[in-house]
PDB file of N, CA and C in Angstrom:
ATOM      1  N   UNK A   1      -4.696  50.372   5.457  1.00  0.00           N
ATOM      2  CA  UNK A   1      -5.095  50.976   6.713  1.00  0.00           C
ATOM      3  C   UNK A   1      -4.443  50.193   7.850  1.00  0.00           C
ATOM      4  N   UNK A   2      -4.255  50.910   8.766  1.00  0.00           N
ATOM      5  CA  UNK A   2      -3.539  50.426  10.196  1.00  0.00           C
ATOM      6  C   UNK A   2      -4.552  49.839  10.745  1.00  0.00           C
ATOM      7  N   UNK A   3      -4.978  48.427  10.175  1.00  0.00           N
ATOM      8  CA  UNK A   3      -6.150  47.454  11.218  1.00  0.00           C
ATOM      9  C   UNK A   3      -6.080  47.708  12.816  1.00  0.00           C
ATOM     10  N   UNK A   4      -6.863  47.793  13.738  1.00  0.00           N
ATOM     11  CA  UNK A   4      -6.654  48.013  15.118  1.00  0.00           C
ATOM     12  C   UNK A   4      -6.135  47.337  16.151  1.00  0.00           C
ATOM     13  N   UNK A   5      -6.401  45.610  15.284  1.00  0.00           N
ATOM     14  CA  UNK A   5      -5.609  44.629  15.752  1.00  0.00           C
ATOM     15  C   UNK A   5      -4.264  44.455  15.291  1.00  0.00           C
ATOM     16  N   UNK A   6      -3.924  45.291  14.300  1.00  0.00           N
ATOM     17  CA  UNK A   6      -2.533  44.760  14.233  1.00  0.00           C
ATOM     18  C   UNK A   6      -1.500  46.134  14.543  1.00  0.00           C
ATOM     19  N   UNK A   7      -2.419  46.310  16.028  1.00  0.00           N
ATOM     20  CA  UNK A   7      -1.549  47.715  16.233  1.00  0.00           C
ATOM     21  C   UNK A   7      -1.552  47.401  17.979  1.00  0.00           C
ATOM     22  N   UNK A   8      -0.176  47.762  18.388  1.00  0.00           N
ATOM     23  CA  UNK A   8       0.298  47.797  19.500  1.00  0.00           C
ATOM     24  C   UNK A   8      -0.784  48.704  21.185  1.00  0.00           C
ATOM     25  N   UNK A   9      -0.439  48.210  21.859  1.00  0.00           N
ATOM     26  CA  UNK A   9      -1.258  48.786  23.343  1.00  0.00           C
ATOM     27  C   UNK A   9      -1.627  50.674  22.811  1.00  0.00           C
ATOM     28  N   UNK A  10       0.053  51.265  22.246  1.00  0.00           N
ATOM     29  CA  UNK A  10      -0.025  52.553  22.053  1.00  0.00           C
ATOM     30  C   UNK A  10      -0.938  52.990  20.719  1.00  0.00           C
ATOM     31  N   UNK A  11      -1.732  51.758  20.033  1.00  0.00           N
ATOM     32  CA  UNK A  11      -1.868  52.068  18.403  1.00  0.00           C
ATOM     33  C   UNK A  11      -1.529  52.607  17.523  1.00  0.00           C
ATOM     34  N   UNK A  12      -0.428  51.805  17.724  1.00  0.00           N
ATOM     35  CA  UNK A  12       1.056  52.128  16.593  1.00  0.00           C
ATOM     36  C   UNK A  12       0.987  51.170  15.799  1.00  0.00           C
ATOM     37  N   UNK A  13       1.046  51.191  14.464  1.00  0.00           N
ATOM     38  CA  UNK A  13       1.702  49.718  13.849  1.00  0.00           C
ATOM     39  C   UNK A  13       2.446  48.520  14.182  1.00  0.00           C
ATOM     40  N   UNK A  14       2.053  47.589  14.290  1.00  0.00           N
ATOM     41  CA  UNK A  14       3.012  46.610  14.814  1.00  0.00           C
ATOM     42  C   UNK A  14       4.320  46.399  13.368  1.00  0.00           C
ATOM     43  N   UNK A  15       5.651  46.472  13.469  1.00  0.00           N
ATOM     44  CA  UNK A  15       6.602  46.402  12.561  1.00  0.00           C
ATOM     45  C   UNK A  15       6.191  45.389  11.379  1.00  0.00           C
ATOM     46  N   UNK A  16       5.850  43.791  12.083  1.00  0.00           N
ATOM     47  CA  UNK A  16       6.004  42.807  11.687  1.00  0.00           C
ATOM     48  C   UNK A  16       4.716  42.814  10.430  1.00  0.00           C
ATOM     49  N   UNK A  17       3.509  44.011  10.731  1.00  0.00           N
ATOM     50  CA  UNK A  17       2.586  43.809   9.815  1.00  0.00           C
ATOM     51  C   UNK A  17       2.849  44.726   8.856  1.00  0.00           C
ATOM     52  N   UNK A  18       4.062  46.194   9.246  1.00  0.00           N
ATOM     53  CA  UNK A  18       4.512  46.441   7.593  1.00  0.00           C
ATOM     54  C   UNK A  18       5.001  46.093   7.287  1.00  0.00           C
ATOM     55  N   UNK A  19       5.859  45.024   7.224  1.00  0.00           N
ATOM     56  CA  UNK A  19       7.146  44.366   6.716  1.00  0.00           C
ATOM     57  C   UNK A  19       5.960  43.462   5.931  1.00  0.00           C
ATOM     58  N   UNK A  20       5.255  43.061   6.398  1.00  0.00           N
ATOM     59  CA  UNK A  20       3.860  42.186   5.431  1.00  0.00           C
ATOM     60  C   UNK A  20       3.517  43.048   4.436  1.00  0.00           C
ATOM     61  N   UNK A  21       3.209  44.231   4.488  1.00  0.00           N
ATOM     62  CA  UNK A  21       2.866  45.345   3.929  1.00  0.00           C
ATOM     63  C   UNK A  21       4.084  45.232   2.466  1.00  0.00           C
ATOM     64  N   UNK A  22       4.973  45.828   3.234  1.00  0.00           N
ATOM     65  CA  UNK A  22       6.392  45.728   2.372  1.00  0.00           C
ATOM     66  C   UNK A  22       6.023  45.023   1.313  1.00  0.00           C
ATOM     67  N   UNK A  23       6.504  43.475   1.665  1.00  0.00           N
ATOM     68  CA  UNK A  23       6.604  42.009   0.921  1.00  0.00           C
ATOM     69  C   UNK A  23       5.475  42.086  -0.307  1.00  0.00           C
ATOM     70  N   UNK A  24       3.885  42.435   0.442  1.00  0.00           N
ATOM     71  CA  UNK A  24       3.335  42.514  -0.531  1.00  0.00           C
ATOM     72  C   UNK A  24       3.438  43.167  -1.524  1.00  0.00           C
ATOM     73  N   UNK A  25       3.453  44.580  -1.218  1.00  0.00           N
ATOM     74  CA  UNK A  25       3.928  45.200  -2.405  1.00  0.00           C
ATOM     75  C   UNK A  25       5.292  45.451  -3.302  1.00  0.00           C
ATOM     76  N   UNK A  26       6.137  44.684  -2.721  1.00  0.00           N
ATOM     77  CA  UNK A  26       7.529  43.958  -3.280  1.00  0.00           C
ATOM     78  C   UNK A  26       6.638  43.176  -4.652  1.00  0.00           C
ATOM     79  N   UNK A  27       6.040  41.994  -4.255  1.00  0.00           N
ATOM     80  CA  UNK A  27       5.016  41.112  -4.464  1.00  0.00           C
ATOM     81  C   UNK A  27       4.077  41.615  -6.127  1.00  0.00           C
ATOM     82  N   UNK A  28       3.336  42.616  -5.733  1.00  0.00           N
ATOM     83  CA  UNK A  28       2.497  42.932  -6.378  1.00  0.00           C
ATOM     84  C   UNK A  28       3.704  43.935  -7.515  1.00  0.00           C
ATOM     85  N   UNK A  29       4.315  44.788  -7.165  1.00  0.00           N
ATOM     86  CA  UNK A  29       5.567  45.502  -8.157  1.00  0.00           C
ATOM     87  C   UNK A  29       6.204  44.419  -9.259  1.00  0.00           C
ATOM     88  N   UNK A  30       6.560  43.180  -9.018  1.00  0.00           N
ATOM     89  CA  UNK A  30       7.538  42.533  -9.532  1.00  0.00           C
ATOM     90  C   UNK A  30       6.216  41.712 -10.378  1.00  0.00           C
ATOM     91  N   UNK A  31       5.254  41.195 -10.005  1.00  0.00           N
ATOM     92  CA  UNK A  31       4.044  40.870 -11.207  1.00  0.00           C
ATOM     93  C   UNK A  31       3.452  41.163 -11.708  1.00  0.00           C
ATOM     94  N   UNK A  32       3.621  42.594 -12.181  1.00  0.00           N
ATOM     95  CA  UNK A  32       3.265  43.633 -12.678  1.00  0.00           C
ATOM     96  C   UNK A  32       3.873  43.753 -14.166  1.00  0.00           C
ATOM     97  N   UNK A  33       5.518  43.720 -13.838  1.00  0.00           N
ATOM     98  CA  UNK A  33       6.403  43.642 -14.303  1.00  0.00           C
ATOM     99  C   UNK A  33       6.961  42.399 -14.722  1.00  0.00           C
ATOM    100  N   UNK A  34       6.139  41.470 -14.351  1.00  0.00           N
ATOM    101  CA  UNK A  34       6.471  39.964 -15.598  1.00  0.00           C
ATOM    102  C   UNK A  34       7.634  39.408 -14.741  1.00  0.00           C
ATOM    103  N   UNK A  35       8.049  39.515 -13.615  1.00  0.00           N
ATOM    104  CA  UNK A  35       9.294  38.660 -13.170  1.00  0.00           C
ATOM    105  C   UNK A  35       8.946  38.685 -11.551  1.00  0.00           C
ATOM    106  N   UNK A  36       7.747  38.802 -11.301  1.00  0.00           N
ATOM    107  CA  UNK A  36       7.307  38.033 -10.163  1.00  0.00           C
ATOM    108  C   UNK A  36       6.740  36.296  -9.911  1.00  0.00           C
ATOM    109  N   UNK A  37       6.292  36.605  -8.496  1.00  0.00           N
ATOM    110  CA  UNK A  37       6.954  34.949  -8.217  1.00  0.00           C
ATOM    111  C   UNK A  37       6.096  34.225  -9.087  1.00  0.00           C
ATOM    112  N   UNK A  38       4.783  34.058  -9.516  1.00  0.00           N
ATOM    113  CA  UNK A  38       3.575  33.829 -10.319  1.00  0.00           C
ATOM    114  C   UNK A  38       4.591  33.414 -11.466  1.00  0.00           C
ATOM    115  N   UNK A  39       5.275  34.011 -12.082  1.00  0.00           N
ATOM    116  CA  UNK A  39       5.845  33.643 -13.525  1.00  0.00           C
ATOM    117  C   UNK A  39       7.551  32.818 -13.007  1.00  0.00           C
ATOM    118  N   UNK A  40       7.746  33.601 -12.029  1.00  0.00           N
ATOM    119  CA  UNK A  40       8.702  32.360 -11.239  1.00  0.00           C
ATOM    120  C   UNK A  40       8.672  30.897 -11.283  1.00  0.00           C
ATOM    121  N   UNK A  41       7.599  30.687 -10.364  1.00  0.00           N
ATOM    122  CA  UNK A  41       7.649  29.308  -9.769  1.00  0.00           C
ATOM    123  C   UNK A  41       7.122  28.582 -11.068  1.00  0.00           C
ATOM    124  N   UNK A  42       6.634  28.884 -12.268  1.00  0.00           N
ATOM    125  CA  UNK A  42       5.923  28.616 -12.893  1.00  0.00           C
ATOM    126  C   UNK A  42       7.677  27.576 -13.294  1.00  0.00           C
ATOM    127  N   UNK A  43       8.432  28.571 -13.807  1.00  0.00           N
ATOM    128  CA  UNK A  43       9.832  27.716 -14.317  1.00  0.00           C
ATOM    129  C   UNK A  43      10.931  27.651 -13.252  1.00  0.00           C
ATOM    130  N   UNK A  44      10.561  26.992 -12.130  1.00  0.00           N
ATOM    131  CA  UNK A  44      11.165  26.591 -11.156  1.00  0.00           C
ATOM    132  C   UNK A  44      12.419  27.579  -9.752  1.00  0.00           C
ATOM    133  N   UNK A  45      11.524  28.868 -10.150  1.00  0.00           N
ATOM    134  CA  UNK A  45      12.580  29.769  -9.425  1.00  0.00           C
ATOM    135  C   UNK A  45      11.649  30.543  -8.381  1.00  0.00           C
ATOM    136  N   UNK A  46      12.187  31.187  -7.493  1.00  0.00           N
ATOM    137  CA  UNK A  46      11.787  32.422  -6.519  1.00  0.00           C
ATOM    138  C   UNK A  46      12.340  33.109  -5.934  1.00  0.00           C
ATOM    139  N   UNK A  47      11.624  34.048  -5.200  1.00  0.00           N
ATOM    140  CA  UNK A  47      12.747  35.239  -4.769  1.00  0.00           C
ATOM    141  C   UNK A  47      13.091  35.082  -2.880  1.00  0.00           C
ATOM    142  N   UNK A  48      14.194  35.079  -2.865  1.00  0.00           N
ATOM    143  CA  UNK A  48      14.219  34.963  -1.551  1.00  0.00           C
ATOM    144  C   UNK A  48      15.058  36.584  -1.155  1.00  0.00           C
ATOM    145  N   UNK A  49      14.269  36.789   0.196  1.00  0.00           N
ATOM    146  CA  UNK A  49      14.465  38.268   0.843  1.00  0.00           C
ATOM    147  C   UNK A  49      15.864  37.766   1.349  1.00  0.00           C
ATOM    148  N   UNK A  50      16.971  38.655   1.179  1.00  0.00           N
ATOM    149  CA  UNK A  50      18.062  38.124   1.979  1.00  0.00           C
ATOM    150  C   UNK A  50      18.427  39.767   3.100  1.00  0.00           C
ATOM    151  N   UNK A  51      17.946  40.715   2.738  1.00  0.00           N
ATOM    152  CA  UNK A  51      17.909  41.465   4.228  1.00  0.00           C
ATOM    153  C   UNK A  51      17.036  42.418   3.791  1.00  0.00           C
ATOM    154  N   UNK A  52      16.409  42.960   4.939  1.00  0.00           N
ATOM    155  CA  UNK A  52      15.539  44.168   5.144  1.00  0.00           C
ATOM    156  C   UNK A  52      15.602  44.693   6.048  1.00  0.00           C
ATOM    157  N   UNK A  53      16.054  46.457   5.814  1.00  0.00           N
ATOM    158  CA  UNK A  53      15.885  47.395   6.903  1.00  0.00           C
ATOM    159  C   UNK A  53      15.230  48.317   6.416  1.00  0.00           C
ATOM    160  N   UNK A  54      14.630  48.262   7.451  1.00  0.00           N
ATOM    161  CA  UNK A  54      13.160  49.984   7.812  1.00  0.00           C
ATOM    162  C   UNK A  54      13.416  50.720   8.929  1.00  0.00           C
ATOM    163  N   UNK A  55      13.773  52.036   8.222  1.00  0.00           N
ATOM    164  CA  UNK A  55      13.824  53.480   9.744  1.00  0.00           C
ATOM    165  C   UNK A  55      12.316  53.779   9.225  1.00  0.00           C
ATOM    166  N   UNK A  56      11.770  53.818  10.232  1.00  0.00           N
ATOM    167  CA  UNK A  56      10.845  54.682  10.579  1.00  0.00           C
ATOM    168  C   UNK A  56      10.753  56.395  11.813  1.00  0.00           C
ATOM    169  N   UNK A  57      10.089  57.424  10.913  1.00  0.00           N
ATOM    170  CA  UNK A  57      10.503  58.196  12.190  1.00  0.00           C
ATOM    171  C   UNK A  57       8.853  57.844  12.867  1.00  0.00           C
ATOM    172  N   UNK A  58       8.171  57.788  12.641  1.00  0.00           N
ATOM    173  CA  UNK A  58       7.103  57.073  13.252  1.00  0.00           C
ATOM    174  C   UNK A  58       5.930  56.019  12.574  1.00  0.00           C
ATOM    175  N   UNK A  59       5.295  55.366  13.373  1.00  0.00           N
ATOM    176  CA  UNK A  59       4.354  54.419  12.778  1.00  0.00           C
ATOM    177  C   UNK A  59       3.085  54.542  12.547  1.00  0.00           C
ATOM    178  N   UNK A  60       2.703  54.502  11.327  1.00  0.00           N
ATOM    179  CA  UNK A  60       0.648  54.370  11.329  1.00  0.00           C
ATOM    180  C   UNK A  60       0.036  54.629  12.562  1.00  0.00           C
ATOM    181  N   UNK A  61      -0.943  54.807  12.773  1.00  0.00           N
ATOM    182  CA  UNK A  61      -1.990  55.164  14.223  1.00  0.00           C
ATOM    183  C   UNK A  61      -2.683  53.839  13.810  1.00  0.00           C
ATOM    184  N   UNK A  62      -3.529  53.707  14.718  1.00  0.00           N
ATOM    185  CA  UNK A  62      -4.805  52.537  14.166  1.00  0.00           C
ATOM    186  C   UNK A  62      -5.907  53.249  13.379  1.00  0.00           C
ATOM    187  N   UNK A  63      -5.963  52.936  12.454  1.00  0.00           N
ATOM    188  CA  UNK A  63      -7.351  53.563  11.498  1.00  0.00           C
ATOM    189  C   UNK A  63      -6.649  54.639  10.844  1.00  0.00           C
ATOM    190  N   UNK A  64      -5.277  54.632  10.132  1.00  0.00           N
ATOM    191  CA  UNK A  64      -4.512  55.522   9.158  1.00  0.00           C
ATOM    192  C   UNK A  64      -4.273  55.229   8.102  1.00  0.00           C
ATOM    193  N   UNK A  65      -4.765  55.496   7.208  1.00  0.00           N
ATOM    194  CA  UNK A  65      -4.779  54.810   5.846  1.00  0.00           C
ATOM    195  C   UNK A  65      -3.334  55.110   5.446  1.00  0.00           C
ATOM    196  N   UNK A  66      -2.399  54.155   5.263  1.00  0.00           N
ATOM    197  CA  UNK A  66      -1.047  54.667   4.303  1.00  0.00           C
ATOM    198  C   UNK A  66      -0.684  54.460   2.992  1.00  0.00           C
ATOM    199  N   UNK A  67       0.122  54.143   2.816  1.00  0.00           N
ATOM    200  CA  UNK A  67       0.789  53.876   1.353  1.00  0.00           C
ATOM    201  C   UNK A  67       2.241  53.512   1.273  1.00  0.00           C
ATOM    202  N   UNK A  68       2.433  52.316   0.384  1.00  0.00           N
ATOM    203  CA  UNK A  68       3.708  51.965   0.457  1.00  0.00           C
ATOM    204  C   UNK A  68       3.970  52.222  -1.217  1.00  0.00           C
ATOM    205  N   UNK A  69       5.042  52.864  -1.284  1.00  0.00           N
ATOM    206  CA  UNK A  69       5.736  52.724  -2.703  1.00  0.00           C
ATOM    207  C   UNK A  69       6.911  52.084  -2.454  1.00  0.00           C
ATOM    208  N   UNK A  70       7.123  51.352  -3.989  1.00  0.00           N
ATOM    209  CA  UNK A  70       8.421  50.532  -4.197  1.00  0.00           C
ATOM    210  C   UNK A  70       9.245  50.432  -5.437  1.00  0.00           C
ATOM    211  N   UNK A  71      10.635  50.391  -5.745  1.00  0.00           N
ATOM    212  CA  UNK A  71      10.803  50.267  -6.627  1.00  0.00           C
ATOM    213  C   UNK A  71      12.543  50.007  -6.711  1.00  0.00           C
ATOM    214  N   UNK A  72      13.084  49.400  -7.985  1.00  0.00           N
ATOM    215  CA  UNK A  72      14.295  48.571  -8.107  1.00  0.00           C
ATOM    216  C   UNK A  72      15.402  49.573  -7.958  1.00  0.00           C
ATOM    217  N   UNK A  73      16.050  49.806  -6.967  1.00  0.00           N
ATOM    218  CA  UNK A  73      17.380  50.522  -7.500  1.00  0.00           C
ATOM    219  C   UNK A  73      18.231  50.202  -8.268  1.00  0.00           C
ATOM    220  N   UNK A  74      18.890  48.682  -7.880  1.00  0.00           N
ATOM    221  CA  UNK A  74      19.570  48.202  -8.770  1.00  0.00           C
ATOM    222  C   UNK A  74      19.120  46.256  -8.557  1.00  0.00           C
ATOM    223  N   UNK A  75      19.887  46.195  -9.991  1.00  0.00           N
ATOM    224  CA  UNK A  75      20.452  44.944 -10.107  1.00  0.00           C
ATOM    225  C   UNK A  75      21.492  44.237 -10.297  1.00  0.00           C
ATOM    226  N   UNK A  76      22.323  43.693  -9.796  1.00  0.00           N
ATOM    227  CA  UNK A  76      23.658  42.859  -9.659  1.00  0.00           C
ATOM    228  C   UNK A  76      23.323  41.662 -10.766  1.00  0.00           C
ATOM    229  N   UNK A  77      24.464  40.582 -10.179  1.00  0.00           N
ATOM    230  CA  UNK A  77      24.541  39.173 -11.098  1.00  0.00           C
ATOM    231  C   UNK A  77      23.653  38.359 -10.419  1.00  0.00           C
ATOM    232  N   UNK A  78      23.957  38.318  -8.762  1.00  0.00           N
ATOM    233  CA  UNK A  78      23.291  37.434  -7.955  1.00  0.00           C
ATOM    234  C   UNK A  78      21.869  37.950  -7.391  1.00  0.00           C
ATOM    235  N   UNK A  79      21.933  39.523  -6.927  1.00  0.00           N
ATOM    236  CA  UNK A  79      21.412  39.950  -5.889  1.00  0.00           C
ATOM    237  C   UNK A  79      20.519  41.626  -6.303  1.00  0.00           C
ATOM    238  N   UNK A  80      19.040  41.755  -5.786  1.00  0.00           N
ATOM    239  CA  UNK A  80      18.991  42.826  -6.597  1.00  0.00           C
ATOM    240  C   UNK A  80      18.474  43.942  -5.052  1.00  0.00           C
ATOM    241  N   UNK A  81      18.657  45.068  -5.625  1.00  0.00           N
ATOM    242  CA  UNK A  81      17.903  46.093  -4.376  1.00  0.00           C
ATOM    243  C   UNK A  81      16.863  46.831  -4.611  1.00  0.00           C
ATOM    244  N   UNK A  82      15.222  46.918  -3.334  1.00  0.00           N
ATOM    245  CA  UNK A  82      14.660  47.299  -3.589  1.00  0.00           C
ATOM    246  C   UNK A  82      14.189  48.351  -2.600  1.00  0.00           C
ATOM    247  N   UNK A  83      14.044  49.491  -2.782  1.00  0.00           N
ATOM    248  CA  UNK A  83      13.555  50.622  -1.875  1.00  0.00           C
ATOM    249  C   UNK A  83      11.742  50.495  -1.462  1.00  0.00           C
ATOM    250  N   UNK A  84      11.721  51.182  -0.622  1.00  0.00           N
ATOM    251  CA  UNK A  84      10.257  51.299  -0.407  1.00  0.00           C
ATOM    252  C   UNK A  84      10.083  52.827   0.274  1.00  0.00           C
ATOM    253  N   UNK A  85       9.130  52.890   0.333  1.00  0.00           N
ATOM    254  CA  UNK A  85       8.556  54.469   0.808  1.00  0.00           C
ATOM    255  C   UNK A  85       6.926  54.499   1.210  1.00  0.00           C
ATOM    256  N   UNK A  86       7.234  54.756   2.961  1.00  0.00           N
ATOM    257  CA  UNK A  86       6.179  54.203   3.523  1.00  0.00           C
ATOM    258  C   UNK A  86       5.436  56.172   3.921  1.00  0.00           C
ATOM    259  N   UNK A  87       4.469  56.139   3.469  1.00  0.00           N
ATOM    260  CA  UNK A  87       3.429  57.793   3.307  1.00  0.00           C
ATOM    261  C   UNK A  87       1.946  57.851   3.657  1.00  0.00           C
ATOM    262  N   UNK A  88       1.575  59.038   3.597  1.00  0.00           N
ATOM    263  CA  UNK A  88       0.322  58.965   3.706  1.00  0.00           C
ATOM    264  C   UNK A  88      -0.358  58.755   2.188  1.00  0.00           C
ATOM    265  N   UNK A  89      -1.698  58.047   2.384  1.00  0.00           N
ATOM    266  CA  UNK A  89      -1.917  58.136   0.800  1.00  0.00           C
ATOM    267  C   UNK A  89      -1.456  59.574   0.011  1.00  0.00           C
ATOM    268  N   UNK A  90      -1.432  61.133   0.309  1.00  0.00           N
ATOM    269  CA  UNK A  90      -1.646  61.968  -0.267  1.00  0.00           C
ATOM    270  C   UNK A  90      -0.105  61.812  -0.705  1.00  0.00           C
ATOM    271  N   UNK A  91       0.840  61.002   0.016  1.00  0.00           N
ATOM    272  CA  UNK A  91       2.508  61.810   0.205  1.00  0.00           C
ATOM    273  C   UNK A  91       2.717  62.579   1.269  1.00  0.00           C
ATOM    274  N   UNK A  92       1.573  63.598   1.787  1.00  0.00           N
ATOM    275  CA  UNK A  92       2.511  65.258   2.632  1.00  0.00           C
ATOM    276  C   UNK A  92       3.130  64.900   3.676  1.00  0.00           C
ATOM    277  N   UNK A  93       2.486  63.313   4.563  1.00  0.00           N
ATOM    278  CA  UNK A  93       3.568  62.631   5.407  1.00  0.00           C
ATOM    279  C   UNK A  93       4.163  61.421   5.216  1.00  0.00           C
ATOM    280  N   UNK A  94       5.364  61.910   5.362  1.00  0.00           N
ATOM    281  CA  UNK A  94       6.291  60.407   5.053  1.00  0.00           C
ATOM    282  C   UNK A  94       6.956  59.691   6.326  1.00  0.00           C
ATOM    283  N   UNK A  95       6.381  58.214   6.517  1.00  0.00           N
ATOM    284  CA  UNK A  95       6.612  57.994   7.699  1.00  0.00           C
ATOM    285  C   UNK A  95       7.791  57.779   7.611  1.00  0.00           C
ATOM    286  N   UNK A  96       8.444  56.389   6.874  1.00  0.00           N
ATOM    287  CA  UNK A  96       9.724  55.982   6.920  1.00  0.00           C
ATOM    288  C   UNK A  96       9.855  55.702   5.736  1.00  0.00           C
ATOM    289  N   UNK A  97      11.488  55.051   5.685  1.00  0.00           N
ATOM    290  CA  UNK A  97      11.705  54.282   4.280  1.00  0.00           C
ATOM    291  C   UNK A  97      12.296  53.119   4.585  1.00  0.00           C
ATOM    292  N   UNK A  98      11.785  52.464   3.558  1.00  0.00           N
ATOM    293  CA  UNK A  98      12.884  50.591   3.875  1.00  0.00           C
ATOM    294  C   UNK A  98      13.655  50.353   2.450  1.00  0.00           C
ATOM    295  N   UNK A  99      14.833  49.554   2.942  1.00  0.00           N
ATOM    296  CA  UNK A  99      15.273  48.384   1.550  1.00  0.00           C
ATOM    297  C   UNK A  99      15.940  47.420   1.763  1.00  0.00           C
ATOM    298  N   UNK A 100      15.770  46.445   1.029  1.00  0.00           N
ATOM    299  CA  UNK A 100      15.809  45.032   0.501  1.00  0.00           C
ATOM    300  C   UNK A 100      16.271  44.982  -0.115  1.00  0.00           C
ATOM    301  N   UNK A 101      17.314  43.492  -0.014  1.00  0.00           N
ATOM    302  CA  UNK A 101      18.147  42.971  -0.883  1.00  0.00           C
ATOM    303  C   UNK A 101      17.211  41.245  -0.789  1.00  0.00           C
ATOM    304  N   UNK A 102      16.952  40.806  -2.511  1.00  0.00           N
ATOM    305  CA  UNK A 102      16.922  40.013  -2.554  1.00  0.00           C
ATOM    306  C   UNK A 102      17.679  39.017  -3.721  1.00  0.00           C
ATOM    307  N   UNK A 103      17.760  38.051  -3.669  1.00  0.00           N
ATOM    308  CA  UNK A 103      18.382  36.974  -4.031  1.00  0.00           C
ATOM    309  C   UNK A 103      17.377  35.915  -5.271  1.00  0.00           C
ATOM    310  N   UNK A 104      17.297  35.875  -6.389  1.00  0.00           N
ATOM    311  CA  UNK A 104      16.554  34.869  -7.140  1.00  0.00           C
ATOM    312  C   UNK A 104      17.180  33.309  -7.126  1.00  0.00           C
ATOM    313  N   UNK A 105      16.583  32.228  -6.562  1.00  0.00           N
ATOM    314  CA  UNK A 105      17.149  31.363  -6.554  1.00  0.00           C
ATOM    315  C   UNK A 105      16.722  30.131  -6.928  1.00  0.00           C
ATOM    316  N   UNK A 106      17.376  28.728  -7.874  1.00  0.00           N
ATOM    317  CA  UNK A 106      16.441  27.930  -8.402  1.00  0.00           C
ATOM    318  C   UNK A 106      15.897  26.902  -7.323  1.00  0.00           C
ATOM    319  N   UNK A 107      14.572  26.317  -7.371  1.00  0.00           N
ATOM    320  CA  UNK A 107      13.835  25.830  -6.531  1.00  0.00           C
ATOM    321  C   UNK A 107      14.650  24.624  -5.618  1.00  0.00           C
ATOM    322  N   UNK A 108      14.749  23.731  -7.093  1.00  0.00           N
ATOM    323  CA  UNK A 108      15.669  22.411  -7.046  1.00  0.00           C
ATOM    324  C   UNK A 108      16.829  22.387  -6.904  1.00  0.00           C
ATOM    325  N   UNK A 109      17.762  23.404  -6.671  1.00  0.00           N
ATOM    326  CA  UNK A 109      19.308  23.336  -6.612  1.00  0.00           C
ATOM    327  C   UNK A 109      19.211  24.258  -5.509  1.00  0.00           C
ATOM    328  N   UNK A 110      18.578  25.306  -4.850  1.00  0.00           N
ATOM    329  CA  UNK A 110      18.638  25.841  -4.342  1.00  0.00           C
ATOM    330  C   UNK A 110      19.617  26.925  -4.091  1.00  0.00           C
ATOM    331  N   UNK A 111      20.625  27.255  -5.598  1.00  0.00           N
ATOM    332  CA  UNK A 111      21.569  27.919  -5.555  1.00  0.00           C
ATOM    333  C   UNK A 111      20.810  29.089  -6.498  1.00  0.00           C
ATOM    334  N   UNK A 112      21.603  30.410  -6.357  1.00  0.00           N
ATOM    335  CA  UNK A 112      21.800  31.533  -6.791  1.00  0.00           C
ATOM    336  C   UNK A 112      21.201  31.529  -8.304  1.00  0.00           C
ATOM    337  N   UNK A 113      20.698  32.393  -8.925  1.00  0.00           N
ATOM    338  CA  UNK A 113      20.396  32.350 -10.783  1.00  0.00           C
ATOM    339  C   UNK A 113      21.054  33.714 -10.872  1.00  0.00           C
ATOM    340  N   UNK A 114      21.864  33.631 -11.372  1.00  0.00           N
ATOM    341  CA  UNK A 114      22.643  34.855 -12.585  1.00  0.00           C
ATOM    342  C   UNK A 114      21.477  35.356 -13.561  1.00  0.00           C
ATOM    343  N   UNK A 115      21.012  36.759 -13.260  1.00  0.00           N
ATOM    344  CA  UNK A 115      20.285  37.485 -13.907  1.00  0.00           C
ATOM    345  C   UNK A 115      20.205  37.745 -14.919  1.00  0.00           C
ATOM    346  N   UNK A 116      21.499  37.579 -15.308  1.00  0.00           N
ATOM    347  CA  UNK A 116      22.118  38.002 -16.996  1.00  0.00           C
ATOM    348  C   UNK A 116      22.996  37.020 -17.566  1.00  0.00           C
TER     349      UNK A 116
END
């Protein structure tokens, strides 16, 4: 839901709290799936966001329940991409869409991990 505080003078979504939105459910998708950060850090790795863009054609109201879906388009050697799809719970409105490129990288070296 579009908390009231984390919504602008116009009670719009503030960006910065779906991009929280996003992350989490980046977050919650990937530990689901056994290669989130939980099983990460466990053997010394994590995911770092290396870009994110979101069009929106408009934002949550305050008190709009939404829904974010997410999921992997691809994966590279270094770098993988992830879509999102920001809706009403039902689907019939779709506000925007975002994607992300992130990067798995080891804790202690701080360089790149080859996926494969």
């Amino acid at each position: 839901m579009a908390e009231p505080f984390h919504c602008d003078f116009a009670g719009r979504l503030f960006m910065s709290h779906l991009g929280n939105h996003l992350i989490n459910a980046a977050d919650f998708h990937s530990n689901d799936r056994g290669f989130g950060m939980l099983y990460l850090n466990s053997i010394g790795k994590t995911w770092v966001l290396s870009r994110l863009a979101v069009e929106m054609t408009e934002m949550p109201r305050a008190y709009e329940r939404f829904s974010v879906e997410t999921w992997v388009e691809s994966a590279m050697r270094f770098f993988t991409n992830r879509n999102f799809r920001i809706s009403s719970p039902d689907s019939e409105k779709i506000y925007g869409y975002g994607r992300s490129v992130w990067a798995m990288i080891d804790v202690a070296t701080r360089q790149p991990v080859d996926f494969f």
